[in-house]
C-alpha atoms as a PDB file:
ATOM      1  CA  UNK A   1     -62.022 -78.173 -20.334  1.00  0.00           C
ATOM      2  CA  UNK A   2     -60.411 -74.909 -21.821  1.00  0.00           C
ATOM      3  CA  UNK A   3     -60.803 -73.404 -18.033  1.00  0.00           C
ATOM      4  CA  UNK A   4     -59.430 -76.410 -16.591  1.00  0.00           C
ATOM      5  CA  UNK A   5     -56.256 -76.236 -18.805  1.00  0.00           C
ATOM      6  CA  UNK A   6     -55.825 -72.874 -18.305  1.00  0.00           C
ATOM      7  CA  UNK A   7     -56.006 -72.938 -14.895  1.00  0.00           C
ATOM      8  CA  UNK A   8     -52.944 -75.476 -15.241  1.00  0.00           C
ATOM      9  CA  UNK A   9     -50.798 -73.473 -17.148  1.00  0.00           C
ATOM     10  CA  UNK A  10     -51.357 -70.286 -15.043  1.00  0.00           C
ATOM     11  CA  UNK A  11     -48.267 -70.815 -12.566  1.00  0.00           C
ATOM     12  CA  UNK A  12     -45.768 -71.689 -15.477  1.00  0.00           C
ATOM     13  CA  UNK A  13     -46.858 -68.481 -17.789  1.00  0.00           C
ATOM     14  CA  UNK A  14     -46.370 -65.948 -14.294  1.00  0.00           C
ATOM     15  CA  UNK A  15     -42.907 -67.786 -13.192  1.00  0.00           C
ATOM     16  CA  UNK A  16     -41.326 -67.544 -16.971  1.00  0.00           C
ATOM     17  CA  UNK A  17     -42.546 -63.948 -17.188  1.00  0.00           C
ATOM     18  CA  UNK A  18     -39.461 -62.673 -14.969  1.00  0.00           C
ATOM     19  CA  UNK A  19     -37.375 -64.295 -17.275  1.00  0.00           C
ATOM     20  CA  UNK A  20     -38.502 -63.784 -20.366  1.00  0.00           C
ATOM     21  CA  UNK A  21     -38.488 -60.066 -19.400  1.00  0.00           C
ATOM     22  CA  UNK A  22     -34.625 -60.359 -18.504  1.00  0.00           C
ATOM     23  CA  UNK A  23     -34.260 -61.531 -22.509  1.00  0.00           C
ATOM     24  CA  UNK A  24     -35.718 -58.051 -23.955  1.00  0.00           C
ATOM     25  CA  UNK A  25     -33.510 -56.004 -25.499  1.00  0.00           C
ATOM     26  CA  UNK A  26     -31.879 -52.921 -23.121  1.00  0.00           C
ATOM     27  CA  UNK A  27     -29.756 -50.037 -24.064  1.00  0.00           C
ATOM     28  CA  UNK A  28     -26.069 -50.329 -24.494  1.00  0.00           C
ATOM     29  CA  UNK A  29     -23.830 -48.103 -21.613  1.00  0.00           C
ATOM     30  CA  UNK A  30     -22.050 -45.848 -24.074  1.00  0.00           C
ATOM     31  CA  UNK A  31     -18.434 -46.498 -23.727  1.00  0.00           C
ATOM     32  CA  UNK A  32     -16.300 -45.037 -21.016  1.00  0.00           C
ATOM     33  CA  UNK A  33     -13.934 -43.330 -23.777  1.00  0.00           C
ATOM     34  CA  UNK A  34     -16.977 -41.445 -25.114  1.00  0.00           C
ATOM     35  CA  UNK A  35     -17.671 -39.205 -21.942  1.00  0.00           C
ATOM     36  CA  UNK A  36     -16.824 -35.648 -22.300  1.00  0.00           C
ATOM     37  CA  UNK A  37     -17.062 -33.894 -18.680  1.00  0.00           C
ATOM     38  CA  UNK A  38     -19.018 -30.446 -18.850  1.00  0.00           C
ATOM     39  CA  UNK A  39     -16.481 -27.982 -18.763  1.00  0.00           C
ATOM     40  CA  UNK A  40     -15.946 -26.075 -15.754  1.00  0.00           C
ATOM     41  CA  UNK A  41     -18.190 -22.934 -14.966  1.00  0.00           C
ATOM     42  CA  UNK A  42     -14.743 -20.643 -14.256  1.00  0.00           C
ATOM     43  CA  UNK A  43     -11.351 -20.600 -15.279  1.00  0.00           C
ATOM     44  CA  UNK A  44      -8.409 -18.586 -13.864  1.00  0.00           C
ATOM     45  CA  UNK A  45      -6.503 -18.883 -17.120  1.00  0.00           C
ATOM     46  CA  UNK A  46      -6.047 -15.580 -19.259  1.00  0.00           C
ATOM     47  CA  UNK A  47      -5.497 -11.824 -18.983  1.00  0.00           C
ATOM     48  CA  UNK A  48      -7.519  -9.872 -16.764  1.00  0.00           C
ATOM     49  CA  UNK A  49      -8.182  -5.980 -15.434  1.00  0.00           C
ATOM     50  CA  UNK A  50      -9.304  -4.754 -12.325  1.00  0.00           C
ATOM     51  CA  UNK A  51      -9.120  -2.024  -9.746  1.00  0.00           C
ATOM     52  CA  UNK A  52      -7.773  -2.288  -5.966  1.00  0.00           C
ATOM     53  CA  UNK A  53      -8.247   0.107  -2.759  1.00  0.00           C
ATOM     54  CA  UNK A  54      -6.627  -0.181   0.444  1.00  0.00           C
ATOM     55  CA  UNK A  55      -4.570   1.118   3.416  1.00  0.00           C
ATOM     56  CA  UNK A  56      -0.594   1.458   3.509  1.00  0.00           C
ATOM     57  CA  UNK A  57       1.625   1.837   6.389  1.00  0.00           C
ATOM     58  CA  UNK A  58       5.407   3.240   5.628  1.00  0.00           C
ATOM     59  CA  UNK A  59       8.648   4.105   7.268  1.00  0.00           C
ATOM     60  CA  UNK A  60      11.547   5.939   6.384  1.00  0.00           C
ATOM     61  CA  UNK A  61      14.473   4.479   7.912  1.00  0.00           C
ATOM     62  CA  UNK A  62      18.340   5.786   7.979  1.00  0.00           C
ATOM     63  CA  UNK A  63      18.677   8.922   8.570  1.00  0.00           C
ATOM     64  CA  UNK A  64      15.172  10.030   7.797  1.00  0.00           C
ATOM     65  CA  UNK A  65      14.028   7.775  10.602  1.00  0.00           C
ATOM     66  CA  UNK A  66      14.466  10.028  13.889  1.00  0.00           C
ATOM     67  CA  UNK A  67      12.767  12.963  11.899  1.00  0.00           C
ATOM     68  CA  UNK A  68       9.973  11.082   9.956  1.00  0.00           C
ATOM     69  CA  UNK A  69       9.767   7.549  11.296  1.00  0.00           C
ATOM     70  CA  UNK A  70       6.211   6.100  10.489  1.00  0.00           C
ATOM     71  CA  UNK A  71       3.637   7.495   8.097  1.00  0.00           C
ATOM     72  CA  UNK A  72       0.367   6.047   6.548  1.00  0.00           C
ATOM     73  CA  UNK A  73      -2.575   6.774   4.483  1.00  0.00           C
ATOM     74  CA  UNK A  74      -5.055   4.911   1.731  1.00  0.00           C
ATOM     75  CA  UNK A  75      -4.699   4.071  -1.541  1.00  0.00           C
ATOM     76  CA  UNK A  76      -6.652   3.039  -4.975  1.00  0.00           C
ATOM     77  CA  UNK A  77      -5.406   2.475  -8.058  1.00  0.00           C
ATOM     78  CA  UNK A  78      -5.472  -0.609 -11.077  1.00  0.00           C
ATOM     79  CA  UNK A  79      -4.193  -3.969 -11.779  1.00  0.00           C
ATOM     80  CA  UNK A  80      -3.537  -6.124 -15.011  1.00  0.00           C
ATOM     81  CA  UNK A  81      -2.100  -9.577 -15.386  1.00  0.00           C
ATOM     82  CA  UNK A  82      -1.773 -12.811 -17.020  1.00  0.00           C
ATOM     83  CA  UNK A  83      -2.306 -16.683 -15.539  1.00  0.00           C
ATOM     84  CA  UNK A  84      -1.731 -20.047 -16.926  1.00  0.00           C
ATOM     85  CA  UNK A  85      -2.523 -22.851 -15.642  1.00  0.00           C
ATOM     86  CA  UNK A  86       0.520 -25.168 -15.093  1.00  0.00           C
ATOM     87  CA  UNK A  87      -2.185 -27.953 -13.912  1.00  0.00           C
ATOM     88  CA  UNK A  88      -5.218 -28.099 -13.194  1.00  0.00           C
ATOM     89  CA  UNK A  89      -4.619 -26.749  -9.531  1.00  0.00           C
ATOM     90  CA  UNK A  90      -1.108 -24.822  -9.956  1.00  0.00           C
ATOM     91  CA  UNK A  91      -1.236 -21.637 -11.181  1.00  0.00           C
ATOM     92  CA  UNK A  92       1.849 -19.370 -12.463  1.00  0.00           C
ATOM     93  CA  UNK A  93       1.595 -15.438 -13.803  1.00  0.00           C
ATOM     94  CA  UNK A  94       2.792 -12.270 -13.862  1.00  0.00           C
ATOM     95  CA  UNK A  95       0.864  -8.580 -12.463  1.00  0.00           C
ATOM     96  CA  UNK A  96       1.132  -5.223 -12.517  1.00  0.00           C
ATOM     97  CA  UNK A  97      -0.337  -2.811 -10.475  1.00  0.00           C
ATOM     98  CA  UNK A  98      -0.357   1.112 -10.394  1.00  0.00           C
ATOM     99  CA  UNK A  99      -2.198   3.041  -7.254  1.00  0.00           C
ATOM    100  CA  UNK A 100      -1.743   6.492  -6.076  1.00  0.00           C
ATOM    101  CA  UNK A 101      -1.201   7.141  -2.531  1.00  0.00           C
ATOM    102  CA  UNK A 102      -2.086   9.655   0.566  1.00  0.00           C
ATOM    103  CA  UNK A 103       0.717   7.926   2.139  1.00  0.00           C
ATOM    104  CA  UNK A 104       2.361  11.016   4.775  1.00  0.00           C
ATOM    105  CA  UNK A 105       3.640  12.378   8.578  1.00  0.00           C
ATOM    106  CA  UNK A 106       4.382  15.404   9.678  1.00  0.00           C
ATOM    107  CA  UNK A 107       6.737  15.445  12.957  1.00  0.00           C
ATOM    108  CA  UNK A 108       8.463  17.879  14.677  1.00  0.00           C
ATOM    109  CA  UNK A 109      11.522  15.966  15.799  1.00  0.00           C
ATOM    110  CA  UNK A 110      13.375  18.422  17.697  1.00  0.00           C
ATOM    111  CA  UNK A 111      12.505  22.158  18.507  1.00  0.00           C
ATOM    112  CA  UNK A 112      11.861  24.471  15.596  1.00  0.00           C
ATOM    113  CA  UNK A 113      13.022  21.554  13.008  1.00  0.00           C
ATOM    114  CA  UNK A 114       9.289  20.430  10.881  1.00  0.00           C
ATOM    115  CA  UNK A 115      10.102  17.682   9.110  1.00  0.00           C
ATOM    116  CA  UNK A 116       7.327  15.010   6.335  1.00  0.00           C
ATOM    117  CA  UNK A 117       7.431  12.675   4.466  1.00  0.00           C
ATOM    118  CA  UNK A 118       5.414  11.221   1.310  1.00  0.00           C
ATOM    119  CA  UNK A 119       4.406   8.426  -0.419  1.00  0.00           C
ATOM    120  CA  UNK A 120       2.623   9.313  -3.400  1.00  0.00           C
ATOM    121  CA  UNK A 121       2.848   6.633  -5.591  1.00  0.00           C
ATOM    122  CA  UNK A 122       3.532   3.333  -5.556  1.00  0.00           C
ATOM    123  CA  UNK A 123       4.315   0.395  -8.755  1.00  0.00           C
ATOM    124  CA  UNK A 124       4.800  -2.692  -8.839  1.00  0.00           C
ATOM    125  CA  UNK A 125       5.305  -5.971 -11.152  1.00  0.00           C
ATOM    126  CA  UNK A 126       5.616  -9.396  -9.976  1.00  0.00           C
ATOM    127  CA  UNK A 127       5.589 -12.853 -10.584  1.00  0.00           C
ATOM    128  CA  UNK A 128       2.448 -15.290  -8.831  1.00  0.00           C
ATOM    129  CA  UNK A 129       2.135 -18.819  -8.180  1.00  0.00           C
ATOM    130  CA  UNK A 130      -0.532 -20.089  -6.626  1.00  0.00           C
ATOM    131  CA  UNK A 131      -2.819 -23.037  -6.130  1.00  0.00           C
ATOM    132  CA  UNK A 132      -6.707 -23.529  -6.737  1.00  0.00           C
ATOM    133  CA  UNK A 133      -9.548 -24.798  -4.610  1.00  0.00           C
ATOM    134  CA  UNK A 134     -12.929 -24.764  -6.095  1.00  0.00           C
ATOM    135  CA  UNK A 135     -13.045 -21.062  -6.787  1.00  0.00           C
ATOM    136  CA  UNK A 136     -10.514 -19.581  -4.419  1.00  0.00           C
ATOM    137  CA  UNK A 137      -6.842 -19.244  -5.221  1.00  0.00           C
ATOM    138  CA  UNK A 138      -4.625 -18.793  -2.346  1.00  0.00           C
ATOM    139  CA  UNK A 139      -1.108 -17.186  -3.933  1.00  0.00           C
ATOM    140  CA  UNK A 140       2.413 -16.246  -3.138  1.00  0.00           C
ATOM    141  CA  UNK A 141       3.591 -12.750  -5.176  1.00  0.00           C
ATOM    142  CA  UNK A 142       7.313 -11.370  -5.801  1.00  0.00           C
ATOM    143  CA  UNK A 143       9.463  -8.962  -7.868  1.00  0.00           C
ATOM    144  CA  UNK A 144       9.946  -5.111  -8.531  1.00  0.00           C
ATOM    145  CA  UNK A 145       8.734  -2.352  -6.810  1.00  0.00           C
ATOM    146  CA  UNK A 146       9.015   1.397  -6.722  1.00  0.00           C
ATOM    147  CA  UNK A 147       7.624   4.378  -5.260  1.00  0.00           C
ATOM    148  CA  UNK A 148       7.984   8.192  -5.638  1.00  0.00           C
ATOM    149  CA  UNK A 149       8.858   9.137  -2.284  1.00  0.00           C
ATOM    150  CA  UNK A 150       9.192  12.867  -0.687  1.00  0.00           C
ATOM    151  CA  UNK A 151      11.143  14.381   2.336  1.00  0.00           C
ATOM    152  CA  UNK A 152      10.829  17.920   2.995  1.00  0.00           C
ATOM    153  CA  UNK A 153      12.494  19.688   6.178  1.00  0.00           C
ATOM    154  CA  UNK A 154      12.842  23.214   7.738  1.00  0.00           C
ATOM    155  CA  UNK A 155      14.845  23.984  10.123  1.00  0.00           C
ATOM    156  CA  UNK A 156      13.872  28.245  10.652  1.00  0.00           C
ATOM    157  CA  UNK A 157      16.920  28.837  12.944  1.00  0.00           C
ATOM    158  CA  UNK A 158      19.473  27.712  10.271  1.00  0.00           C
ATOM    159  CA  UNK A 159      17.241  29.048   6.922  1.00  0.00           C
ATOM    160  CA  UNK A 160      16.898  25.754   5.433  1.00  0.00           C
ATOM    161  CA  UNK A 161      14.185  24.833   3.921  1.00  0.00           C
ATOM    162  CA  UNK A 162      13.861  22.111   1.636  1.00  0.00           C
ATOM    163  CA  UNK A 163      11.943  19.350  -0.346  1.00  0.00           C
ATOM    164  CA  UNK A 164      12.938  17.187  -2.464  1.00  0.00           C
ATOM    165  CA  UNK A 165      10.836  14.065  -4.339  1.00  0.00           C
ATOM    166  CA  UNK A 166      12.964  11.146  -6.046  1.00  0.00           C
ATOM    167  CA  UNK A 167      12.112   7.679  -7.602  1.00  0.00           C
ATOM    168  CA  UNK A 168      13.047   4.899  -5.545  1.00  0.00           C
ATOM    169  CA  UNK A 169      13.501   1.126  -7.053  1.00  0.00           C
ATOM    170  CA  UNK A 170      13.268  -2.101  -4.998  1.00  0.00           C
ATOM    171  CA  UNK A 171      11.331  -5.199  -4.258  1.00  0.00           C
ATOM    172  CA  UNK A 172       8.220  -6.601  -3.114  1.00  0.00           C
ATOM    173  CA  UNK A 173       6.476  -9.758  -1.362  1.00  0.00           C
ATOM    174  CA  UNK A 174       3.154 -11.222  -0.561  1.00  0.00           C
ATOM    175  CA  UNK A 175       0.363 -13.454  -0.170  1.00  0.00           C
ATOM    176  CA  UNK A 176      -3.365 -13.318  -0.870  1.00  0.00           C
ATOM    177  CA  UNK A 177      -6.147 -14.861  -1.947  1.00  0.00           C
ATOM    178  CA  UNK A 178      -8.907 -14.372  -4.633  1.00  0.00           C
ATOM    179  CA  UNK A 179     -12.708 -16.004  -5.004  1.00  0.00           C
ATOM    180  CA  UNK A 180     -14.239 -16.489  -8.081  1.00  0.00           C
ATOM    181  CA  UNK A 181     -17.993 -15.030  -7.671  1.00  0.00           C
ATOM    182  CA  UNK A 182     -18.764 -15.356 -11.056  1.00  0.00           C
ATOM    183  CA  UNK A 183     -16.866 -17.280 -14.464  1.00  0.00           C
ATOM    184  CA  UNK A 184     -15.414 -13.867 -15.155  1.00  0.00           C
ATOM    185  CA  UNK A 185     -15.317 -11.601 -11.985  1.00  0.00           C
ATOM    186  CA  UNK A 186     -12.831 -12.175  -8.973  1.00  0.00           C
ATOM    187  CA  UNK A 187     -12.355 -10.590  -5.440  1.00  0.00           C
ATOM    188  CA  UNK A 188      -9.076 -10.667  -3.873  1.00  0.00           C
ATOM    189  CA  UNK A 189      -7.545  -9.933  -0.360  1.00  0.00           C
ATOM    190  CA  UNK A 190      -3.625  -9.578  -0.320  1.00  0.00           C
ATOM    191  CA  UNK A 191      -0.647  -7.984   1.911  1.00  0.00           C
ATOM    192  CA  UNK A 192       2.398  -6.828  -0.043  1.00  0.00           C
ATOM    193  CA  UNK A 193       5.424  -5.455   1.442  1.00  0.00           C
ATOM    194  CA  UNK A 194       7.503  -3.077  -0.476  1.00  0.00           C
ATOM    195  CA  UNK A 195      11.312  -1.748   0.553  1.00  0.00           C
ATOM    196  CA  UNK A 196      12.718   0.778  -1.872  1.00  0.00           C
ATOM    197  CA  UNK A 197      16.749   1.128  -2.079  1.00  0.00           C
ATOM    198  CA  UNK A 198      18.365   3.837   0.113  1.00  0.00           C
ATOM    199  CA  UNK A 199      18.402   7.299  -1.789  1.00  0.00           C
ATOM    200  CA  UNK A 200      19.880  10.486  -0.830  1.00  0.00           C
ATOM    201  CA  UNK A 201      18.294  13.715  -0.109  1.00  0.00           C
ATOM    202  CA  UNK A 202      19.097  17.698   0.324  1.00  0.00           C
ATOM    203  CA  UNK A 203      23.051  16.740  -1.421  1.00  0.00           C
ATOM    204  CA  UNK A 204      25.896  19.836  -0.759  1.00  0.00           C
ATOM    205  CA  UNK A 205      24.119  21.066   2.427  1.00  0.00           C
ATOM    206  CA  UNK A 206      24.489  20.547   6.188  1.00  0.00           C
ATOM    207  CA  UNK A 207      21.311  18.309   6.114  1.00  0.00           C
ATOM    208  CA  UNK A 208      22.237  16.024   3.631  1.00  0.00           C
ATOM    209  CA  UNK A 209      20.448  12.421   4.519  1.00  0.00           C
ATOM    210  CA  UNK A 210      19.556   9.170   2.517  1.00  0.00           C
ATOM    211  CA  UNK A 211      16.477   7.040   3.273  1.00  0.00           C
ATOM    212  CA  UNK A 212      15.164   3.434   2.451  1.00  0.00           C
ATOM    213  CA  UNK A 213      11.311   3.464   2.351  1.00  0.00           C
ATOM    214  CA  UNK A 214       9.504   0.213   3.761  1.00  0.00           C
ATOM    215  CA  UNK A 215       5.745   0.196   3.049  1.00  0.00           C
ATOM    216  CA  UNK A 216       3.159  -2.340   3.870  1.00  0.00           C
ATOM    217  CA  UNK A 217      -0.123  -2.516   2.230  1.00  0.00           C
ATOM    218  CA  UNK A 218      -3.321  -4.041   3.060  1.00  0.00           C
ATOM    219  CA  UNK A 219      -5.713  -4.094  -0.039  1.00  0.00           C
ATOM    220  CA  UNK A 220      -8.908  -5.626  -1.679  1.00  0.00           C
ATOM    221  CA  UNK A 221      -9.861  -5.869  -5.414  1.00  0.00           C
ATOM    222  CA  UNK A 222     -12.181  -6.684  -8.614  1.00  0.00           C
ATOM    223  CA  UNK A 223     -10.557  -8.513 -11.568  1.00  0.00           C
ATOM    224  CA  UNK A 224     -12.508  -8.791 -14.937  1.00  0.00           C
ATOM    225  CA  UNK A 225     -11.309 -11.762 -16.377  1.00  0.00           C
ATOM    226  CA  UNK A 226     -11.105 -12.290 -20.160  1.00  0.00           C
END
């Protein structure tokens, strides 16, 4: 009789067990409020250091053009800066940079006239906005530049023979871009152009001249970022 009954109630006990499991108790979703994001492995906000090395093409230009003209050489030197984070893509700072040059020509422009010119170092401190993909930034840079620039010229057949270094001012612009490759070290890529005011050399004699120095620079970098 028992098996007989049994047998009876055997399809109603396996259809309600569906349901009866759909009754238990589950875990509660937590709220949506309550979800804190990890925070990102890298931030580009803060000061950081680094170092730079690269390759810079100049020219004198006024009157220092038809006896210099072009002149080139390689660089290294260091950078420091600062970035904030306007968003959380738009970027705006400031850096300064410092390298030492082997910027120079030597040219004989005309017979028995020797005539070079120098770039030996080169300062600069701009402004940077940029914008943030992942780990790359891709930036824009402007603002003050100088450079210590040299002329020196002999000319044998009138006894002159001069050299003279000065301190130029002037401005700078650029682009670049920089990759995070870890949360607190950078590599960068970036062109800046530099054109330093018109100065005057060799003043009270015959071969009195001025010259504005345009440079362009190709250069790579580390930044340590705090």
């Amino acid at each position: 009789m028992k098996n007989k009954v049994a047998a009876l109630l055997a399809p109603f006990v396996l259809a309600a067990g569906p349901a009866l499991s759909a009754d238990l108790p589950r875990g509660a979703a937590p709220p949506p409020g309550d979800y804190v994001a990890p925070p990102p492995a890298f931030v580009w906000s803060g000061f950081y250091v680094g170092v730079h090395g690269g390759y810079a093409f100049s020219s004198f230009e006024d009157d220092a053009n038809t006896l210099i003209g072009g002149a080139d050489g390689g660089l290294i030197g260091v950078t420091g800066g600062y970035n904030y984070m306007v968003t959380p893509q738009f970027l705006l700072g400031v850096e300064a940079d410092f390298a030492f040059t082997g910027v120079s020509k030597s040219n004989a422009p005309f017979f028995g006239v020797i005539a070079r010119g120098e770039v030996d170092d080169m300062f600069t401190l701009r402004g940077r906005a940029g914008y943030s993909i992942d780990r790359a930034l891709l930036y824009v840079t402007g603002g003050f530049a100088a450079s210590k620039n040299a002329i020196g010229l002999t000319t044998p057949f009138t006894g002159f023979y001069g050299y003279q270094a000065t301190f130029q001012p002037g401005w700078a612009l650029g682009a670049g871009v920089e990759y995070m490759i870890t949360s607190n070290l950078s590599a960068k890529g970036e062109y800046i152009f530099t054109s330093t005011g018109s100065d005057s050399y060799f003043d009270f004699s015959p071969n009195a001249l001025t010259s504005v120095v345009n440079t362009s620079s190709i250069k790579g970098g580390l930044n340590f970022h705090f």
